[in-house]
C-alpha atoms as a PDB file:
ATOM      1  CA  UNK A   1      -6.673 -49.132  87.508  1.00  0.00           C
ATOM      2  CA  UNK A   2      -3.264 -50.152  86.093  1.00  0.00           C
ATOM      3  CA  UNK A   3      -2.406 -47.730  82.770  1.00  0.00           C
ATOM      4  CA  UNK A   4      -0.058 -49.749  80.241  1.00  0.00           C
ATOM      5  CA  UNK A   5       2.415 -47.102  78.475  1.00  0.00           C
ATOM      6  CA  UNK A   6       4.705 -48.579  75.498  1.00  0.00           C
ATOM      7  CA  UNK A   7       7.608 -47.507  78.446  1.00  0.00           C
ATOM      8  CA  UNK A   8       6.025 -48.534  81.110  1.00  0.00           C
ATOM      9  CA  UNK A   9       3.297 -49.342  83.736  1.00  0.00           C
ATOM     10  CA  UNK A  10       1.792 -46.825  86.463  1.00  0.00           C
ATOM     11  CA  UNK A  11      -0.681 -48.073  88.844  1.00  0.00           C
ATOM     12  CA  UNK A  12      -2.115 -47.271  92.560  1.00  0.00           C
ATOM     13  CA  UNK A  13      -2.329 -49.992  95.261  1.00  0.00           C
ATOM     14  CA  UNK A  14      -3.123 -49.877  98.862  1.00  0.00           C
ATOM     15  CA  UNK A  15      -2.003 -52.327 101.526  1.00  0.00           C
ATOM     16  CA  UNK A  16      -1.625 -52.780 105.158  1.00  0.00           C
ATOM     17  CA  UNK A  17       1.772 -54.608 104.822  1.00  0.00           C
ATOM     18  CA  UNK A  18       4.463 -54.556 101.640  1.00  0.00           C
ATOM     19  CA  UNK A  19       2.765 -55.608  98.753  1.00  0.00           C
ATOM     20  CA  UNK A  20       5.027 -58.000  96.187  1.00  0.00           C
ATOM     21  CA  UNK A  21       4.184 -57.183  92.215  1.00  0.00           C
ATOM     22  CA  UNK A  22       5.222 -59.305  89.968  1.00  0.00           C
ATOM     23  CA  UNK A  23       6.727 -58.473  86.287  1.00  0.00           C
ATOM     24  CA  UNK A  24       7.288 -60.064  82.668  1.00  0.00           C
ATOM     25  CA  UNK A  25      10.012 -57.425  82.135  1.00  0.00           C
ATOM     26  CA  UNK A  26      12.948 -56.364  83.925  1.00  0.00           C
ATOM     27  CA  UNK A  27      12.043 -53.035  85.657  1.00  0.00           C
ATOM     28  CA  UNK A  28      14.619 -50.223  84.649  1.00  0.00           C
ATOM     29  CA  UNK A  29      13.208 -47.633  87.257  1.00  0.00           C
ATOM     30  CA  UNK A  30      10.716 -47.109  90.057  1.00  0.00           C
ATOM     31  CA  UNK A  31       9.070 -44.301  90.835  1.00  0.00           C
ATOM     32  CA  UNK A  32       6.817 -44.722  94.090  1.00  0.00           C
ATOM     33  CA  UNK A  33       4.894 -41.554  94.354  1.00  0.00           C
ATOM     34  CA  UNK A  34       6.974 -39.377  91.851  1.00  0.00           C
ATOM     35  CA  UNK A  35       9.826 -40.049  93.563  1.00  0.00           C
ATOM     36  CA  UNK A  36      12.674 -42.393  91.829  1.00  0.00           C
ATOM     37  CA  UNK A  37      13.021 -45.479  94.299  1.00  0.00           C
ATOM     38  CA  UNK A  38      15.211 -48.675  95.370  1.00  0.00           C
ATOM     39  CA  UNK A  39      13.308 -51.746  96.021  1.00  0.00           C
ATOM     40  CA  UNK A  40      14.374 -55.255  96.712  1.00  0.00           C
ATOM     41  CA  UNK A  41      13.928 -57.192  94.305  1.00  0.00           C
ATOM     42  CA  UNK A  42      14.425 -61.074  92.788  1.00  0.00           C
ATOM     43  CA  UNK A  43      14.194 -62.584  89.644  1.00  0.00           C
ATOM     44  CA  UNK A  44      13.208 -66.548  88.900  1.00  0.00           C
ATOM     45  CA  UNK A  45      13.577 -67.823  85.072  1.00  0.00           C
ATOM     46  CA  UNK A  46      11.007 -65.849  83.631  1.00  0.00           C
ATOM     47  CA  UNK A  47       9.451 -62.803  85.765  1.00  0.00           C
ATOM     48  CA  UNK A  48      10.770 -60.322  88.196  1.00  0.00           C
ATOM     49  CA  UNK A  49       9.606 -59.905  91.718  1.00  0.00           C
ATOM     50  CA  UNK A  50       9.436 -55.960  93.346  1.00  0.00           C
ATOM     51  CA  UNK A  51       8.732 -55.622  97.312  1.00  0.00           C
ATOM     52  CA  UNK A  52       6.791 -52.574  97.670  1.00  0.00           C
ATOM     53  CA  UNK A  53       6.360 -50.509 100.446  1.00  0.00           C
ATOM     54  CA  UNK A  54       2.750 -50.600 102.647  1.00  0.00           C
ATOM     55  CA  UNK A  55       0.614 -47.842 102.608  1.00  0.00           C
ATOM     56  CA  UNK A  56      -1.396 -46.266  99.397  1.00  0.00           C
ATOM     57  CA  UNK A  57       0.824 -45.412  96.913  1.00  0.00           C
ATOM     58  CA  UNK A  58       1.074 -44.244  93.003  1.00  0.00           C
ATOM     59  CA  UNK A  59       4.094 -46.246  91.134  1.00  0.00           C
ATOM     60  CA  UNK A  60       5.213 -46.189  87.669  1.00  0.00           C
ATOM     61  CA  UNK A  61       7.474 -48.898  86.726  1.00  0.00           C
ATOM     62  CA  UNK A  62       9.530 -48.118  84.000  1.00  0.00           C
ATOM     63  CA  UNK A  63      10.707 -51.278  81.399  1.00  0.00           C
ATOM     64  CA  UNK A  64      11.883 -49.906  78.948  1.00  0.00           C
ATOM     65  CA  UNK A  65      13.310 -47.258  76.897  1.00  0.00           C
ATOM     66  CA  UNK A  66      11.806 -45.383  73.686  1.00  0.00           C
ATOM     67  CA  UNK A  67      14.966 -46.785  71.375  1.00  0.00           C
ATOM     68  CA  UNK A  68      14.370 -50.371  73.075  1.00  0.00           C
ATOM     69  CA  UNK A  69      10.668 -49.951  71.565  1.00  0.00           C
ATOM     70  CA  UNK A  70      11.638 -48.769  68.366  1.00  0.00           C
ATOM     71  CA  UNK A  71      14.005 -52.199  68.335  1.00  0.00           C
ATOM     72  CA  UNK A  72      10.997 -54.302  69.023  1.00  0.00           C
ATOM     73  CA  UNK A  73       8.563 -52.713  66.257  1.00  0.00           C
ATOM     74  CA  UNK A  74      11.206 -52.678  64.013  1.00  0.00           C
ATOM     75  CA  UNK A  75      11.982 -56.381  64.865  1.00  0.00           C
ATOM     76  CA  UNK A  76       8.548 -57.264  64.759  1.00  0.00           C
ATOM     77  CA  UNK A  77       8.032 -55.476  61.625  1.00  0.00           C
ATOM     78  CA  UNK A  78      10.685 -57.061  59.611  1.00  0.00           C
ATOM     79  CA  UNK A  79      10.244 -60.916  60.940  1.00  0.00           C
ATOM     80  CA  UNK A  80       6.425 -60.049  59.578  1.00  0.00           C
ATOM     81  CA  UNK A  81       8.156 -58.813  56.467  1.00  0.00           C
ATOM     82  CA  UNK A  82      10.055 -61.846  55.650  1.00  0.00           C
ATOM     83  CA  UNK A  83       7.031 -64.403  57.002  1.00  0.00           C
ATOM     84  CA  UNK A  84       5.620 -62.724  54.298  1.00  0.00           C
ATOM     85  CA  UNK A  85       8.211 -62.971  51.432  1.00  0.00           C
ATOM     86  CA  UNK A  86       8.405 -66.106  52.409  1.00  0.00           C
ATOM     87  CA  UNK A  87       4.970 -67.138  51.932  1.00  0.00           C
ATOM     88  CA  UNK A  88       4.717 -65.356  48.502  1.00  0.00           C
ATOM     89  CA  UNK A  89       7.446 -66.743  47.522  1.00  0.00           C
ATOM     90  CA  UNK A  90       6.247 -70.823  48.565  1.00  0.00           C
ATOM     91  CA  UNK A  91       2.988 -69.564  46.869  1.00  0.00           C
ATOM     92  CA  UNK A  92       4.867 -68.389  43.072  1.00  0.00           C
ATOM     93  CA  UNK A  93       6.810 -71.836  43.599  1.00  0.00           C
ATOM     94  CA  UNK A  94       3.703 -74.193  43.883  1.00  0.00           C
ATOM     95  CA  UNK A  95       2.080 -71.859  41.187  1.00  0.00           C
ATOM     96  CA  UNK A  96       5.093 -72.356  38.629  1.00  0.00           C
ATOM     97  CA  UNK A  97       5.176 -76.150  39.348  1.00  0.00           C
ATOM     98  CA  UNK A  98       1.680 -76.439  38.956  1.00  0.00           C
ATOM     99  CA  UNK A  99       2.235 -74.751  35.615  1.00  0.00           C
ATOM    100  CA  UNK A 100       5.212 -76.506  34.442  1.00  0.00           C
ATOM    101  CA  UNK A 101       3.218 -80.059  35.403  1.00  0.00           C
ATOM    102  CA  UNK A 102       0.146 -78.889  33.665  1.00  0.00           C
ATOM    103  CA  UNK A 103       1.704 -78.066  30.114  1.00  0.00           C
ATOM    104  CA  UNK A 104       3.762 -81.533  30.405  1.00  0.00           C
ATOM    105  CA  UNK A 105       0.314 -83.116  31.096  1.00  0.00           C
ATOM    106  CA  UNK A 106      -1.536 -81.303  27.962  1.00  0.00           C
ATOM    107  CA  UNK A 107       1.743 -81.918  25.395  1.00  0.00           C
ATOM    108  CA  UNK A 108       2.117 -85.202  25.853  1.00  0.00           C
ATOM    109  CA  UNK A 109      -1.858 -85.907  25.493  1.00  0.00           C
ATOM    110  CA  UNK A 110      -2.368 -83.653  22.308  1.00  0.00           C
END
């Protein structure tokens, strides 16, 4: 069973001939049974393509780095940040404008 770490992704496989895994990320190192390895490997437009050896192995594929996490939580927590200001501040507009129209409305009646 395939274990997810925020660095990276170590999982067991068996086969009789190579066995191709496919990746969303660009894989920074390979470790094929504890031991740091060159594969071939190819890229298309959006995922990365490793040839692994045959035979039953343990690999951990490493995809990132701790500071390259930090950079995406950070991002992630900031974009929310401003999504946020932005919708309190839409929501303070449309309340002010409701408030503005709504006293024009009652003056000019009374």
């Amino acid at each position: 069973m395939p274990q997810a770490k925020p660095t990276a992704l170590t999982l067991h496989y068996s086969a009789p001939g190579r066995a191709v895994i496919v990746f969303n990320q660009e894989p920074r190192d390979i470790l094929v049974d504890g031991v740091s390895a060159t594969l071939p490997m190819e890229r298309n437009s959006l995922n990365w393509a490793v040839l692994f050896p045959a035979g039953d192995h343990y690999a951990e594929v490493i995809t990132n780095t701790k500071a390259g996490v930090a950079v995406k939580v950070f991002g992630w927590a900031s974009a929310s940040a401003i999504g946020a200001f932005g919708l309190l501040v839409t929501a303070l507009m449309t309340a002010i404008y409701l408030h503005v129209r709504l006293r024009r409305l009652t003056h000019r009646s009374g």
